[in-house]
C-alpha atoms as a PDB file:
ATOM      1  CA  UNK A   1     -58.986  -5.529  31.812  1.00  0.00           C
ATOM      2  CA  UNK A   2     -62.653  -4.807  32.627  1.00  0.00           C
ATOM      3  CA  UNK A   3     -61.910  -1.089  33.635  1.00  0.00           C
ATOM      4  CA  UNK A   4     -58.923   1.165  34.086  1.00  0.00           C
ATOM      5  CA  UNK A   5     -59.025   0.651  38.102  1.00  0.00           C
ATOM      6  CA  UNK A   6     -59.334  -3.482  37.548  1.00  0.00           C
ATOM      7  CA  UNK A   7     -56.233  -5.876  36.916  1.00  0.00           C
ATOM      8  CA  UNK A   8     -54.360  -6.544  34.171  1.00  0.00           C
ATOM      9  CA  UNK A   9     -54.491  -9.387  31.678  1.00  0.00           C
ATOM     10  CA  UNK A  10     -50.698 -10.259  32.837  1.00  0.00           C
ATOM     11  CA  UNK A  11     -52.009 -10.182  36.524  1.00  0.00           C
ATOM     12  CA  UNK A  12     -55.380 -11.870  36.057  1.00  0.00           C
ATOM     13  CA  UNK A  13     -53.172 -14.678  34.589  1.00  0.00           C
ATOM     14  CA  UNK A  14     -50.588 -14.710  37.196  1.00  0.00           C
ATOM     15  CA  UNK A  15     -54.009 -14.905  39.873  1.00  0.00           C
ATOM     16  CA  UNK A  16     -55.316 -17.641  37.247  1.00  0.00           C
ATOM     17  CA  UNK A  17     -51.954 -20.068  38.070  1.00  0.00           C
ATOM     18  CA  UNK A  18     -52.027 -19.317  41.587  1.00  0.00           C
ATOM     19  CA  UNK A  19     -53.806 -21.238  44.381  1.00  0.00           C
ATOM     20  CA  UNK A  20     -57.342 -20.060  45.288  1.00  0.00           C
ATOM     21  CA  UNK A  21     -55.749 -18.361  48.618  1.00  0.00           C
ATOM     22  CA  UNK A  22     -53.037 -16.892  46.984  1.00  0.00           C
ATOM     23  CA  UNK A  23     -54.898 -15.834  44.131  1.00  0.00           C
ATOM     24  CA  UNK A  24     -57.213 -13.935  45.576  1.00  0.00           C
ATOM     25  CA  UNK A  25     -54.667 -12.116  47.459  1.00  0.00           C
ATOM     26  CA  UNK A  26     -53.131 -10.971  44.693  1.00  0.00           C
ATOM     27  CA  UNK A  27     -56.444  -9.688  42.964  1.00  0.00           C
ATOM     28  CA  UNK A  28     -57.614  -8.300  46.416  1.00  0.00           C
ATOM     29  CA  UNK A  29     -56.654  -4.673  45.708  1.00  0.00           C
ATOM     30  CA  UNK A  30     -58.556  -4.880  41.918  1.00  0.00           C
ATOM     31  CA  UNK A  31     -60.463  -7.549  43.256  1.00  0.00           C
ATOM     32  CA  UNK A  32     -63.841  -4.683  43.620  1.00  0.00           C
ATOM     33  CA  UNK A  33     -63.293  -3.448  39.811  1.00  0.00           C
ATOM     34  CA  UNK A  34     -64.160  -6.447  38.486  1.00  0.00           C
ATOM     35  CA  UNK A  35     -66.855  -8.795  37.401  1.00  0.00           C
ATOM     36  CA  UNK A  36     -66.259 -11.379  40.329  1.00  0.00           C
ATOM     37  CA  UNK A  37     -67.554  -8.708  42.607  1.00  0.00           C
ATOM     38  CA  UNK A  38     -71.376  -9.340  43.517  1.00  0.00           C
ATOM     39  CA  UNK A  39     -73.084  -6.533  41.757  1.00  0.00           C
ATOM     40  CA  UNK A  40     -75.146  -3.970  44.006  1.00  0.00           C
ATOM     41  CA  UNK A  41     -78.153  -5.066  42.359  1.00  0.00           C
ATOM     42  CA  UNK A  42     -78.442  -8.498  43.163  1.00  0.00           C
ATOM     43  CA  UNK A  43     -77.356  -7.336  46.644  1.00  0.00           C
ATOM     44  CA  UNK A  44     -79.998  -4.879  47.055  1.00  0.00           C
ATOM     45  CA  UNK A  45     -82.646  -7.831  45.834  1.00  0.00           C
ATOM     46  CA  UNK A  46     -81.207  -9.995  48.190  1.00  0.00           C
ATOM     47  CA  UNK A  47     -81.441  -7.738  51.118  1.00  0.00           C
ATOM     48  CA  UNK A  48     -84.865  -6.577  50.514  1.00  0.00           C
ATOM     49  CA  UNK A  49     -86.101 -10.562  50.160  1.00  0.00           C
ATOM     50  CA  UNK A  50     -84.266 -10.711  53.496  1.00  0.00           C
ATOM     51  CA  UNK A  51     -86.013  -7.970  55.132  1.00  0.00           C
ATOM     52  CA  UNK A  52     -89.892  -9.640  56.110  1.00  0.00           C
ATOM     53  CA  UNK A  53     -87.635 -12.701  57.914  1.00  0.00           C
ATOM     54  CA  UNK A  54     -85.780 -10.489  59.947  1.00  0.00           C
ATOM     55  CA  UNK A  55     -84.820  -8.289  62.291  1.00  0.00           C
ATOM     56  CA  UNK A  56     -82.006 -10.482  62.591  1.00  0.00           C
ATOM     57  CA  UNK A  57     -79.173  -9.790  65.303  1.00  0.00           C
ATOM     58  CA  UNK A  58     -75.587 -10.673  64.546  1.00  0.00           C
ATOM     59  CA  UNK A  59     -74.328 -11.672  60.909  1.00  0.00           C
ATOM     60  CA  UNK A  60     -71.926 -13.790  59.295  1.00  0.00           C
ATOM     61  CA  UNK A  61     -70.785 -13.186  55.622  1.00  0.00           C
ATOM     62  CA  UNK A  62     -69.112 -16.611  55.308  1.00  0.00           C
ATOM     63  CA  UNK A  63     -66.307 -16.219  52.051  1.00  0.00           C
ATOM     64  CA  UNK A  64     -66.402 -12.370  52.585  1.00  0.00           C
ATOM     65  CA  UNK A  65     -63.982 -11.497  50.648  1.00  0.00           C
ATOM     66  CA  UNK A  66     -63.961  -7.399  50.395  1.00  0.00           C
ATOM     67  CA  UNK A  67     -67.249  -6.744  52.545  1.00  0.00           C
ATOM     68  CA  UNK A  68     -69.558  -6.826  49.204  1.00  0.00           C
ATOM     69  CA  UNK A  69     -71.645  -8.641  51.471  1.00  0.00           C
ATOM     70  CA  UNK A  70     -71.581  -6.224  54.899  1.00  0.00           C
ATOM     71  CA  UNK A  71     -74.146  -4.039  53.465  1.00  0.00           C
ATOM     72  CA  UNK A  72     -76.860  -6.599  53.763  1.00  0.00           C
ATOM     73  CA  UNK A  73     -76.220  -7.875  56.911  1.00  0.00           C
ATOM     74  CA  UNK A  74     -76.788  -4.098  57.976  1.00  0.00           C
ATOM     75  CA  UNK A  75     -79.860  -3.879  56.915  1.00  0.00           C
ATOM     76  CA  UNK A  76     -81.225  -6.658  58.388  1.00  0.00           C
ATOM     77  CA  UNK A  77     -79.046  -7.297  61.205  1.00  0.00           C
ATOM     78  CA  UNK A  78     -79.641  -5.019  64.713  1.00  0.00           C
ATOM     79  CA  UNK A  79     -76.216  -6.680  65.566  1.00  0.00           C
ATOM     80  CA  UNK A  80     -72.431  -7.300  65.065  1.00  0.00           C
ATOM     81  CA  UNK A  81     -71.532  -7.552  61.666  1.00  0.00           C
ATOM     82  CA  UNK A  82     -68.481 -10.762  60.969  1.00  0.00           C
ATOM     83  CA  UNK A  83     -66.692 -11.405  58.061  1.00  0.00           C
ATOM     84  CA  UNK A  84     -64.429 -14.920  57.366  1.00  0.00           C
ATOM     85  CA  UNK A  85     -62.616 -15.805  54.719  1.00  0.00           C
ATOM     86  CA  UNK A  86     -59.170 -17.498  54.271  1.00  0.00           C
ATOM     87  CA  UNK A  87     -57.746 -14.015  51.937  1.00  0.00           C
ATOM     88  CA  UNK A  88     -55.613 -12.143  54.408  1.00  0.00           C
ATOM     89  CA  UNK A  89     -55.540  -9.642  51.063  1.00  0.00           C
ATOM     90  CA  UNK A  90     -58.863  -9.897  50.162  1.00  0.00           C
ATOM     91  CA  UNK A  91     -59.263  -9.636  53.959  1.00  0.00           C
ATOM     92  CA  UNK A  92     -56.922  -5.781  54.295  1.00  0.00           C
ATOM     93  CA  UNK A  93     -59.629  -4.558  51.627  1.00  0.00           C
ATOM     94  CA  UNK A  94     -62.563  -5.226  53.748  1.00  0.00           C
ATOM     95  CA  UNK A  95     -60.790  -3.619  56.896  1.00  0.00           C
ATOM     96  CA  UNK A  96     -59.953  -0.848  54.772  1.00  0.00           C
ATOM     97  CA  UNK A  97     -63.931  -0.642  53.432  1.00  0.00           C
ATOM     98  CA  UNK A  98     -65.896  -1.648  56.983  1.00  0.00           C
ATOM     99  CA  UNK A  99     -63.434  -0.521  60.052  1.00  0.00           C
ATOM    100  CA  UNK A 100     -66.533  -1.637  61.985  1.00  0.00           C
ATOM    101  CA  UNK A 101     -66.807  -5.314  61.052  1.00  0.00           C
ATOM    102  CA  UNK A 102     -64.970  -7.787  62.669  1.00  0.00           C
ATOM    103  CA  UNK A 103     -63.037  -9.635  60.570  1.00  0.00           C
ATOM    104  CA  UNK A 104     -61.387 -13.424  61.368  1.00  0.00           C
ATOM    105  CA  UNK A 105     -59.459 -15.266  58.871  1.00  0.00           C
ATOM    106  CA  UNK A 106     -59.955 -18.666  58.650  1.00  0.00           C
ATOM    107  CA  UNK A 107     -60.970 -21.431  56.206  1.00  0.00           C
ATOM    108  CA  UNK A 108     -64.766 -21.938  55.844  1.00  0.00           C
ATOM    109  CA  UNK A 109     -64.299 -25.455  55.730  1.00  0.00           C
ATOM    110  CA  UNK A 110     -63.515 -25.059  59.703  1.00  0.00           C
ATOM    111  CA  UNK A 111     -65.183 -22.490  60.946  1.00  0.00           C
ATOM    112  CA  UNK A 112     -63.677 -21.178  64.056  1.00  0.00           C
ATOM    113  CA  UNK A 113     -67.187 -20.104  65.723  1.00  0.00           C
ATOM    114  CA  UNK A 114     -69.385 -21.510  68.694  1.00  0.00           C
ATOM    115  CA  UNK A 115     -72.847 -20.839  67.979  1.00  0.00           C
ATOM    116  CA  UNK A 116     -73.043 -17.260  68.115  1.00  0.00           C
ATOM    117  CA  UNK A 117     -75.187 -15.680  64.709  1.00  0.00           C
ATOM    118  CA  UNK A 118     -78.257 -15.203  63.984  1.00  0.00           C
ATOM    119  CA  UNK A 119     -78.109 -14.997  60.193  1.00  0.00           C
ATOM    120  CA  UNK A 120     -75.259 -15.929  57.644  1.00  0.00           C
ATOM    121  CA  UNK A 121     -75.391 -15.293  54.040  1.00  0.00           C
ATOM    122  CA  UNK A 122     -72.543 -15.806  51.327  1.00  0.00           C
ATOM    123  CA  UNK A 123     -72.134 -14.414  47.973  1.00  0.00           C
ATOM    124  CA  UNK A 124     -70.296 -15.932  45.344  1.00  0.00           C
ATOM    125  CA  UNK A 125     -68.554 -18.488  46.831  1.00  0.00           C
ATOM    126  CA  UNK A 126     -69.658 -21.746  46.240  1.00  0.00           C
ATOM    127  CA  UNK A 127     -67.816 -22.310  43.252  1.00  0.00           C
ATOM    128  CA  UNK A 128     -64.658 -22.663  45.527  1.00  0.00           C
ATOM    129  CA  UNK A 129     -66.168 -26.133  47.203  1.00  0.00           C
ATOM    130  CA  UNK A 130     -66.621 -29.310  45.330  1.00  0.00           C
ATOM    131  CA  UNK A 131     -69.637 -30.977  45.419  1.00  0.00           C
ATOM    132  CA  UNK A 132     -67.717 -33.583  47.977  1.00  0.00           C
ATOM    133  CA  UNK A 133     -66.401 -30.089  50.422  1.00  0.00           C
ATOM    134  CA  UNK A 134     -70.388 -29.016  50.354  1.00  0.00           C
ATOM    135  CA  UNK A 135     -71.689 -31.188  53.086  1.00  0.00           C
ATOM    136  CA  UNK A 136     -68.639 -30.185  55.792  1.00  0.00           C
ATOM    137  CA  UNK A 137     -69.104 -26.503  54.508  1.00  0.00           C
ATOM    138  CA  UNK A 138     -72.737 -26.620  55.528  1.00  0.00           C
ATOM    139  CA  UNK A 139     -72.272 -28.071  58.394  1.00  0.00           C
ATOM    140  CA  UNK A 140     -69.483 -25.681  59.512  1.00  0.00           C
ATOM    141  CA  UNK A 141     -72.436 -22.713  58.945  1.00  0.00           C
ATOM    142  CA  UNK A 142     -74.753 -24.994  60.891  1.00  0.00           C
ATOM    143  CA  UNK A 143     -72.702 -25.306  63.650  1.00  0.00           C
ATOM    144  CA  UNK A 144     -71.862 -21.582  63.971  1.00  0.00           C
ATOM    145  CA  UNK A 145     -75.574 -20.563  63.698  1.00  0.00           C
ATOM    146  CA  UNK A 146     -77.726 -20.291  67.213  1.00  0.00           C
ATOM    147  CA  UNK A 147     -80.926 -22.736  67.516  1.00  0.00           C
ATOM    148  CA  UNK A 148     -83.479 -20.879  64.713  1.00  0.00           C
ATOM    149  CA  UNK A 149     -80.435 -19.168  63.003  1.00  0.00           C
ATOM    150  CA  UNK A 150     -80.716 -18.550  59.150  1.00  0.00           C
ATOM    151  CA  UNK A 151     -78.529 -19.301  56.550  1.00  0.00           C
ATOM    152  CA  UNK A 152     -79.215 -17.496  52.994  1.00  0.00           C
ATOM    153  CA  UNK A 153     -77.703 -17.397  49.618  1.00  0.00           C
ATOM    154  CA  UNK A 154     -79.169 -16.065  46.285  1.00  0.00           C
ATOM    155  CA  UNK A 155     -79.066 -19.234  43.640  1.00  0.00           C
ATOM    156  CA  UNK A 156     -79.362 -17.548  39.898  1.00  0.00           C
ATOM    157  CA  UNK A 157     -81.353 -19.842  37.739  1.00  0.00           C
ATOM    158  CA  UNK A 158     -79.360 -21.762  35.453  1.00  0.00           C
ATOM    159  CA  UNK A 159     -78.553 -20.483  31.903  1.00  0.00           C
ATOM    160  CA  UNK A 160     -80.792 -22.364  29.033  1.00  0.00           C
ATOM    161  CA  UNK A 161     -79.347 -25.396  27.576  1.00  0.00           C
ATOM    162  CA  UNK A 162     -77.485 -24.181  23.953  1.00  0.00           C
ATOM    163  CA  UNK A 163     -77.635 -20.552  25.144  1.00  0.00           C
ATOM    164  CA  UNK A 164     -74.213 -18.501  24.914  1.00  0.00           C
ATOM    165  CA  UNK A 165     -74.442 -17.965  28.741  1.00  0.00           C
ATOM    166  CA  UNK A 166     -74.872 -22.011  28.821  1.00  0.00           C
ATOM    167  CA  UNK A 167     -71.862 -22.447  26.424  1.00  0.00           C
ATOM    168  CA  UNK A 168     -69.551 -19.977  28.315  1.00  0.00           C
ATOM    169  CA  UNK A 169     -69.937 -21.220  31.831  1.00  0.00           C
ATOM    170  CA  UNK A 170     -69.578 -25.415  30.022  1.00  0.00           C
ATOM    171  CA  UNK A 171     -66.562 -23.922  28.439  1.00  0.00           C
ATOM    172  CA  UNK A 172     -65.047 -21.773  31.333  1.00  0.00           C
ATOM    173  CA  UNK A 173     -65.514 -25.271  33.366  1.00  0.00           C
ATOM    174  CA  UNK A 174     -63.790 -27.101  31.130  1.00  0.00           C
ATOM    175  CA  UNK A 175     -61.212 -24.853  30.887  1.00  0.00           C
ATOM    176  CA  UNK A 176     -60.430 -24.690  34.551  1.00  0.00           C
ATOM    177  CA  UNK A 177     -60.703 -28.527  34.883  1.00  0.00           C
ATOM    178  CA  UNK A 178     -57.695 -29.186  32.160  1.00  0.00           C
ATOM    179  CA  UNK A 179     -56.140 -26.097  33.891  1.00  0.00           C
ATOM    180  CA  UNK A 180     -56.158 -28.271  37.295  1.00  0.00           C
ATOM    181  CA  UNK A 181     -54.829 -31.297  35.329  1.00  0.00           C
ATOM    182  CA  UNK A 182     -51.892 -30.251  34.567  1.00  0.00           C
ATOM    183  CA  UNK A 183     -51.249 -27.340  36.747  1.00  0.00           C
ATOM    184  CA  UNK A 184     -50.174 -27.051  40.520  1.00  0.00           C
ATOM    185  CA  UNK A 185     -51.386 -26.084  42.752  1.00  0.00           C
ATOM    186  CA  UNK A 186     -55.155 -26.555  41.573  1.00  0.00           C
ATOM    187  CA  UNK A 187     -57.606 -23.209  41.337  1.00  0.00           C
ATOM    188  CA  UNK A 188     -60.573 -24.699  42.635  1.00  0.00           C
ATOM    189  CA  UNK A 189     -63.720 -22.524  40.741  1.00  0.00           C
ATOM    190  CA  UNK A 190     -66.453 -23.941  38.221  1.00  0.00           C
ATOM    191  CA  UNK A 191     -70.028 -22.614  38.039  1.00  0.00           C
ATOM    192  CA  UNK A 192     -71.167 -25.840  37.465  1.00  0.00           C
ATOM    193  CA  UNK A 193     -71.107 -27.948  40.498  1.00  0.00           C
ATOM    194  CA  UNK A 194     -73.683 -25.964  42.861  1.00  0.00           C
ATOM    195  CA  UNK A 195     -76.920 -27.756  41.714  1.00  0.00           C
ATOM    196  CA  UNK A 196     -80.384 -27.128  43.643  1.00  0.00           C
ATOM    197  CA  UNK A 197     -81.178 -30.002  43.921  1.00  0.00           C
ATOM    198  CA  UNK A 198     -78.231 -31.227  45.666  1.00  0.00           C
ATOM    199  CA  UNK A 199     -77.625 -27.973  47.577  1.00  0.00           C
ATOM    200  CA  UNK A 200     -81.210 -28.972  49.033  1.00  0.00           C
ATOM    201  CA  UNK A 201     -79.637 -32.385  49.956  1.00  0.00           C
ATOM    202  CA  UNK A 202     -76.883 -31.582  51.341  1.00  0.00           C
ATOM    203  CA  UNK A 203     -78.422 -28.656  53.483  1.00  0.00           C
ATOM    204  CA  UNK A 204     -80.917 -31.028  54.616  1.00  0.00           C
ATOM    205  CA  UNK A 205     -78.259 -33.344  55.821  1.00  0.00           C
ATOM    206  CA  UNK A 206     -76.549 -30.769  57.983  1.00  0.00           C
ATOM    207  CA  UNK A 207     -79.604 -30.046  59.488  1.00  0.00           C
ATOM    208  CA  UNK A 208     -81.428 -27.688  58.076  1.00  0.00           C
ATOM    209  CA  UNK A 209     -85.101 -27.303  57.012  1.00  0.00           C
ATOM    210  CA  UNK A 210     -84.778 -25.549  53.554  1.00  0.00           C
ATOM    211  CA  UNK A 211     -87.272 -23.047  51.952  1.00  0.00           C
ATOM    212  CA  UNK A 212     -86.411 -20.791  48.218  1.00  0.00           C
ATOM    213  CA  UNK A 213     -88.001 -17.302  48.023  1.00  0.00           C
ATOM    214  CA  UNK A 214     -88.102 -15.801  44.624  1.00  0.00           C
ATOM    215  CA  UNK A 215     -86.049 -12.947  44.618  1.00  0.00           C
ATOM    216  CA  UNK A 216     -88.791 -10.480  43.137  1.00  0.00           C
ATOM    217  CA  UNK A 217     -86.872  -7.789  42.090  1.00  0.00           C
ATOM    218  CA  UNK A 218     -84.812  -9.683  39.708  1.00  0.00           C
ATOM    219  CA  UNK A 219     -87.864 -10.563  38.130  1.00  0.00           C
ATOM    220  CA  UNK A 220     -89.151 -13.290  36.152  1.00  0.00           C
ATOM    221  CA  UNK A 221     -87.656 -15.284  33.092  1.00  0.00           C
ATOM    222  CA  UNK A 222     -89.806 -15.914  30.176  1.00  0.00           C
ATOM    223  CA  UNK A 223     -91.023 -18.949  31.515  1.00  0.00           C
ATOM    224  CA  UNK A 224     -92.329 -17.385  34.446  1.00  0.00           C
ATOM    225  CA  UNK A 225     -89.674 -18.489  36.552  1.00  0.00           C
ATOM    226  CA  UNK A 226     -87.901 -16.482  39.089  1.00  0.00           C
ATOM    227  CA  UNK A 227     -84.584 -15.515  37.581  1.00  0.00           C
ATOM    228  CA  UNK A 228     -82.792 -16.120  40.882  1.00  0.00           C
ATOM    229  CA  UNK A 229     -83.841 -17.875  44.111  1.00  0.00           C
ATOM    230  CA  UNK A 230     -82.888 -17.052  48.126  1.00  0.00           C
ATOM    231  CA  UNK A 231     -82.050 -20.266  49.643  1.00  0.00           C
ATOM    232  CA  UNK A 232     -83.288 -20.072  53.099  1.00  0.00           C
ATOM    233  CA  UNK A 233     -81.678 -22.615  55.435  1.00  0.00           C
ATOM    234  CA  UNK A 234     -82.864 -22.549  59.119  1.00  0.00           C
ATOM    235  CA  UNK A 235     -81.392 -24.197  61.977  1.00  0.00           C
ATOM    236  CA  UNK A 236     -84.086 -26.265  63.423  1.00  0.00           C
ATOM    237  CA  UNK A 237     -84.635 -25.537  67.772  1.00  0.00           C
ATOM    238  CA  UNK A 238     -83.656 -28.361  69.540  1.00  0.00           C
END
């Protein structure tokens, strides 16, 4: 499916009825020839938002998964580039990619970091956490950033109500959740769960002060809105 080089139907279903972990290292060595993969644009965007709040020394791509995410972090960061995630597949890829990153494997719901980044950013992800996992996920980042650390993420604004971008995420949703009621183990991953508003929240609650940036290169959508948003979390200095 997708593209000669990305996985098959038979293995994207196999990945499907998998748990998240194992899942994704089964679709690790496809994983990059598919549509899950952050596209270079909005990583680009991202970077180039990044730039004026930098230089930045060490990163953290938290939820690496194949180093999509390494490219940003070296252009902003002067330092050591780390990558986490829980993958050991997904994981081998990103050795394979970056032999220069250093790579842990651990769950990003417990972080195994003292306060040692200046930056982390994640790509992607957040459709792995429910809403009740988002507090102790931000506070895992929080706790792993130094004093005046940043954490940033790119939020896409949300599809218009009755569009076919609208339908398809309300119906890939659904889909999942019936999925996870009568299959085991669960495959934790809806679009739908990672509202602003609440992201704000929650970010606030771990201790962050929160600012959005358009992402200007993305551009505008026809309301004049910014078509995606970085989320700019910053430790506060004690």
């Amino acid at each position: 499916m997708f593209s000669p080089e990305g996985p098959t139907l038979r293995e994207l279903t196999r990945q499907a009825l998998s748990s998240v972990e194992h899942g994704y290292d089964l679709l690790a060595a496809t994983f990059d020839a598919t549509p899950f993969r952050t596209p270079d644009r909005l990583l680009t965007a991202v970077a180039e938002t990044l730039e004026p709040l930098g230089p930045f020394d060490s990163g953290l791509d938290v939820c690496c998964g194949t180093g999509a995410g390494f490219g940003v972090l070296r252009s902003v960061c002067a330092g050591r580039i780390t990558g986490v995630d829980f993958s050991a597949g997904m994981l081998a890829e990103a050795r394979r990619a970056h032999p220069d990153a250093t790579l842990v494997r651990a769950d990003a719901l417990a972080l195994p970091f003292a306060p040692a980044f200046d930056l982390a950013v994640s790509f992607g992800a957040f459709g792995h956490f429910r809403p009740a996992e988002q507090r102790a996920l931000f506070a895992q980042v929080h706790a792993a950033l130094r004093p005046g650390g940043t954490f940033a993420f790119p939020l896409p604004a949300p599809p218009r109500v009755g569009s076919a971008p609208y339908w398809t995420l309300l119906g890939f949703d659904a889909a999942m959740r019936l999925r996870n009621a009568v299959w085991r183990p669960p495959f934790v991953m809806y679009y739908r769960t990672f509202r602003l508003a609440d992201v704000r929240a929650r970010l606030a609650d771990a201790g962050f002060a929160v600012e959005l940036l358009p992402v200007g290169p993305l551009g505008l959508r026809e309301d004049g809105s910014p078509r995606c948003r970085l989320v700019v979390a910053r430790k506060h200095h004690p």
